[in-house]
Protein backbone atom coordinates (compact mmCIF):
# COMPACT_ATOMS: atom_id res chain seq x y z
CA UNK A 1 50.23 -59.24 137.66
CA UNK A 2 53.37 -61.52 137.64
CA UNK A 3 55.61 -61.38 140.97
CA UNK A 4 58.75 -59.90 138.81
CA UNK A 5 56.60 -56.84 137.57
CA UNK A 6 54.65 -56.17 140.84
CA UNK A 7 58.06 -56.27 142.57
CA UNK A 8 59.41 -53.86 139.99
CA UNK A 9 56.42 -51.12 140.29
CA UNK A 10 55.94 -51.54 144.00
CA UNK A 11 59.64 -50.52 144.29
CA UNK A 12 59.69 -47.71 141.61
CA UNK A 13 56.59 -46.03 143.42
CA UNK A 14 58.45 -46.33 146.68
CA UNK A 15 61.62 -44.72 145.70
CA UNK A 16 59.67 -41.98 143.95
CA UNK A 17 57.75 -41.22 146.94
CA UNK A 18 61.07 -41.31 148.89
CA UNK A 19 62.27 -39.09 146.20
CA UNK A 20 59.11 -36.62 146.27
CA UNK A 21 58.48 -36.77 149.47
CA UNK A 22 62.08 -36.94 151.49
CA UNK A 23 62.74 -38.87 154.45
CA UNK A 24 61.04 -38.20 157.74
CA UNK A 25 62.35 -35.74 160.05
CA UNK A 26 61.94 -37.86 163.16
CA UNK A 27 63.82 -36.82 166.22
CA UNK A 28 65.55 -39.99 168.11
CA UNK A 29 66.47 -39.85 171.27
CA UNK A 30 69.47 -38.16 172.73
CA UNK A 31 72.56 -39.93 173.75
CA UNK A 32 72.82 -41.60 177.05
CA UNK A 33 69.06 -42.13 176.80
CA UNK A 34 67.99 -45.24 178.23
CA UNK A 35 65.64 -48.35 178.92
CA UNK A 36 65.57 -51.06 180.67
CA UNK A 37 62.14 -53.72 181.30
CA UNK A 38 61.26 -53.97 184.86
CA UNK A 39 58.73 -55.84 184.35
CA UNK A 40 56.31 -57.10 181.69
CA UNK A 41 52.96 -59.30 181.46
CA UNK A 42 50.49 -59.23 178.46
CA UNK A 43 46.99 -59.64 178.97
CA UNK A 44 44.20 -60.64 176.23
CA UNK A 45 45.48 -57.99 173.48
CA UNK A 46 46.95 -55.58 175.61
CA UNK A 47 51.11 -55.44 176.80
CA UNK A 48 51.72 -54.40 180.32
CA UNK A 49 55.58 -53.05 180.47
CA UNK A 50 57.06 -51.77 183.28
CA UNK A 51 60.21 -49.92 182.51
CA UNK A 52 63.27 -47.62 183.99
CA UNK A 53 63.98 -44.85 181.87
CA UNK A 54 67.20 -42.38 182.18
CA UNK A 55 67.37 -38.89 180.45
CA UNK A 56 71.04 -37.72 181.53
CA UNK A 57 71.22 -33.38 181.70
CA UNK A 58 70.92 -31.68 178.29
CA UNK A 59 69.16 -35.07 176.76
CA UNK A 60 65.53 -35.34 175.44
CA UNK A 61 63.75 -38.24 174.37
CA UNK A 62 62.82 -37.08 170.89
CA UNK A 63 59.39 -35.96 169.46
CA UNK A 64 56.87 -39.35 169.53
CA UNK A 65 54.04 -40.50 170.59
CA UNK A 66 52.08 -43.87 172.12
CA UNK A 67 49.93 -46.39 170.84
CA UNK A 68 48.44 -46.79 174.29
CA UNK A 69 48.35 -44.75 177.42
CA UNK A 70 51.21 -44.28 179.35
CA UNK A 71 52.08 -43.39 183.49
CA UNK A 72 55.09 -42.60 184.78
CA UNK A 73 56.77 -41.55 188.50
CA UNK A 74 59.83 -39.99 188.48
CA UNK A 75 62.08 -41.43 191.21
CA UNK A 76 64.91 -38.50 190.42
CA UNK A 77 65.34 -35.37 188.45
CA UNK A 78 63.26 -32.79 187.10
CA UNK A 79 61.18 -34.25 183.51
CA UNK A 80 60.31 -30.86 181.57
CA UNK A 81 57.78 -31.79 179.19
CA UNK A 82 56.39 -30.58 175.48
CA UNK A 83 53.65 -31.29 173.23
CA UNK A 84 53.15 -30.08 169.56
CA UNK A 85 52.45 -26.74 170.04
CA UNK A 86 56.25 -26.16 171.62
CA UNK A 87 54.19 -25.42 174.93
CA UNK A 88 55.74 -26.94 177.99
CA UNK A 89 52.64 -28.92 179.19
CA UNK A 90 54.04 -29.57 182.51
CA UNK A 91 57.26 -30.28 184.67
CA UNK A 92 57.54 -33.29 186.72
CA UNK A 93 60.11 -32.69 189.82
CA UNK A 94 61.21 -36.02 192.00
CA UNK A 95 58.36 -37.84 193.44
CA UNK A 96 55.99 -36.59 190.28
CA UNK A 97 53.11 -38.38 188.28
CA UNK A 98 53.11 -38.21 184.92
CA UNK A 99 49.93 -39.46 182.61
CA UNK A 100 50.69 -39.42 178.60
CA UNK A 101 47.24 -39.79 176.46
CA UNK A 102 47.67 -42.53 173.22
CA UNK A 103 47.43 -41.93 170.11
CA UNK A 104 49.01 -39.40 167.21
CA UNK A 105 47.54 -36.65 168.37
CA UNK A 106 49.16 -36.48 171.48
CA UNK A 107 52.93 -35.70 170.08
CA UNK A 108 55.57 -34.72 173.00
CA UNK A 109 58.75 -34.65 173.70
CA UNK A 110 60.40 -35.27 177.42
CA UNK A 111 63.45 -33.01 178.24
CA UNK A 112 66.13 -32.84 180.96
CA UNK A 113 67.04 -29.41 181.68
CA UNK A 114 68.59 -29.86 185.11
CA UNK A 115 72.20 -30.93 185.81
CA UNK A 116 70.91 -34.68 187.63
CA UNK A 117 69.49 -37.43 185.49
CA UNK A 118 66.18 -38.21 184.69
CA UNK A 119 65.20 -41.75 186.16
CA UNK A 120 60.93 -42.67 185.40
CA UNK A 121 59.42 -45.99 186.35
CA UNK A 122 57.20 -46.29 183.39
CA UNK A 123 53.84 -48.07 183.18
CA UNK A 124 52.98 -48.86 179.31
CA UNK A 125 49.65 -50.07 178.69
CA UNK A 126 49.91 -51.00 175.11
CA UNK A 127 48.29 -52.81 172.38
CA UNK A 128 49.82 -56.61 172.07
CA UNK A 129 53.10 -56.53 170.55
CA UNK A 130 52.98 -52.45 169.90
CA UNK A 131 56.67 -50.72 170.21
CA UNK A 132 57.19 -48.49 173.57
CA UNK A 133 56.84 -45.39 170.96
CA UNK A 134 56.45 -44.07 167.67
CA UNK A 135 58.85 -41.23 166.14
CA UNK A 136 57.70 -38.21 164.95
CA UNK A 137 59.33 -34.97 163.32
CA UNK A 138 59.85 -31.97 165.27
CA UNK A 139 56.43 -30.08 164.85
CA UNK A 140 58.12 -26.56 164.51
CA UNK A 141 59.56 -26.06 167.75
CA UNK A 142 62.98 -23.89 167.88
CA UNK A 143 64.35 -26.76 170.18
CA UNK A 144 65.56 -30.65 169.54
């Protein structure tokens, strides 16, 4: 097939699945919602990332998920946490450990429902060159 025509089709089946399909519904994260690299050192195929993350009041991280496992502390705040069944699957006061499975299956969404930010030392154990987190769309939950 020439260049010109593959070009041509690849982009008309794209826009028709846009079309068809719609956009995704991912849910970003909320405003104020920060991240900053402590720390980072890859190893063989796998990214070790050490970040600070701030939720301020009202703010949630949006619905994602992890390409590798993820551990957290939370150094202020209370982290109220969901997974894909709207379920609150735990809440993480000051001085808490947090441990987030990989993978698609595990979709969540971190919330600050107190009046004091959320600050998280965050230990990513990724796969080389993999982004912090994926999006996802809300999965039906009457919140963010």
């Amino acid at each position: 097939m020439r260049p010109v025509l593959r070009t041509t089709v690849v982009g008309a089946v794209v826009a028709a699945t846009v079309l068809v399909a719609g956009p995704a519904r991912a849910t970003p994260p909320g405003p104020g919602v920060t991240g900053r690299i402590i720390s980072q050192k890859t190893v063989g195929d796998t990214d070790y990332i050490v970040r600070e993350v701030t939720i301020p009041p009202g703010q949630a991280t949006g619905w994602h998920y992890h390409d590798g496992p993820l551990y957290a502390f939370a150094q202020q705040g209370t982290l109220s946490h969901y997974n894909s069944t709207c379920a609150s699957d735990g809440v993480y006061p000051k001085g808490s450990f947090i441990k987030e499975p990989a993978g698609s299956g595990n979709v969540h969404i971190g919330r600050n429902e107190g009046d004091t930010p959320v600050i998280l030392d965050v230990l990513y154990v990724l796969p080389h060159g993999a982004p912090f987190s994926r999006d996802a769309p809300n999965p039906g939950c009457s919140f963010e």
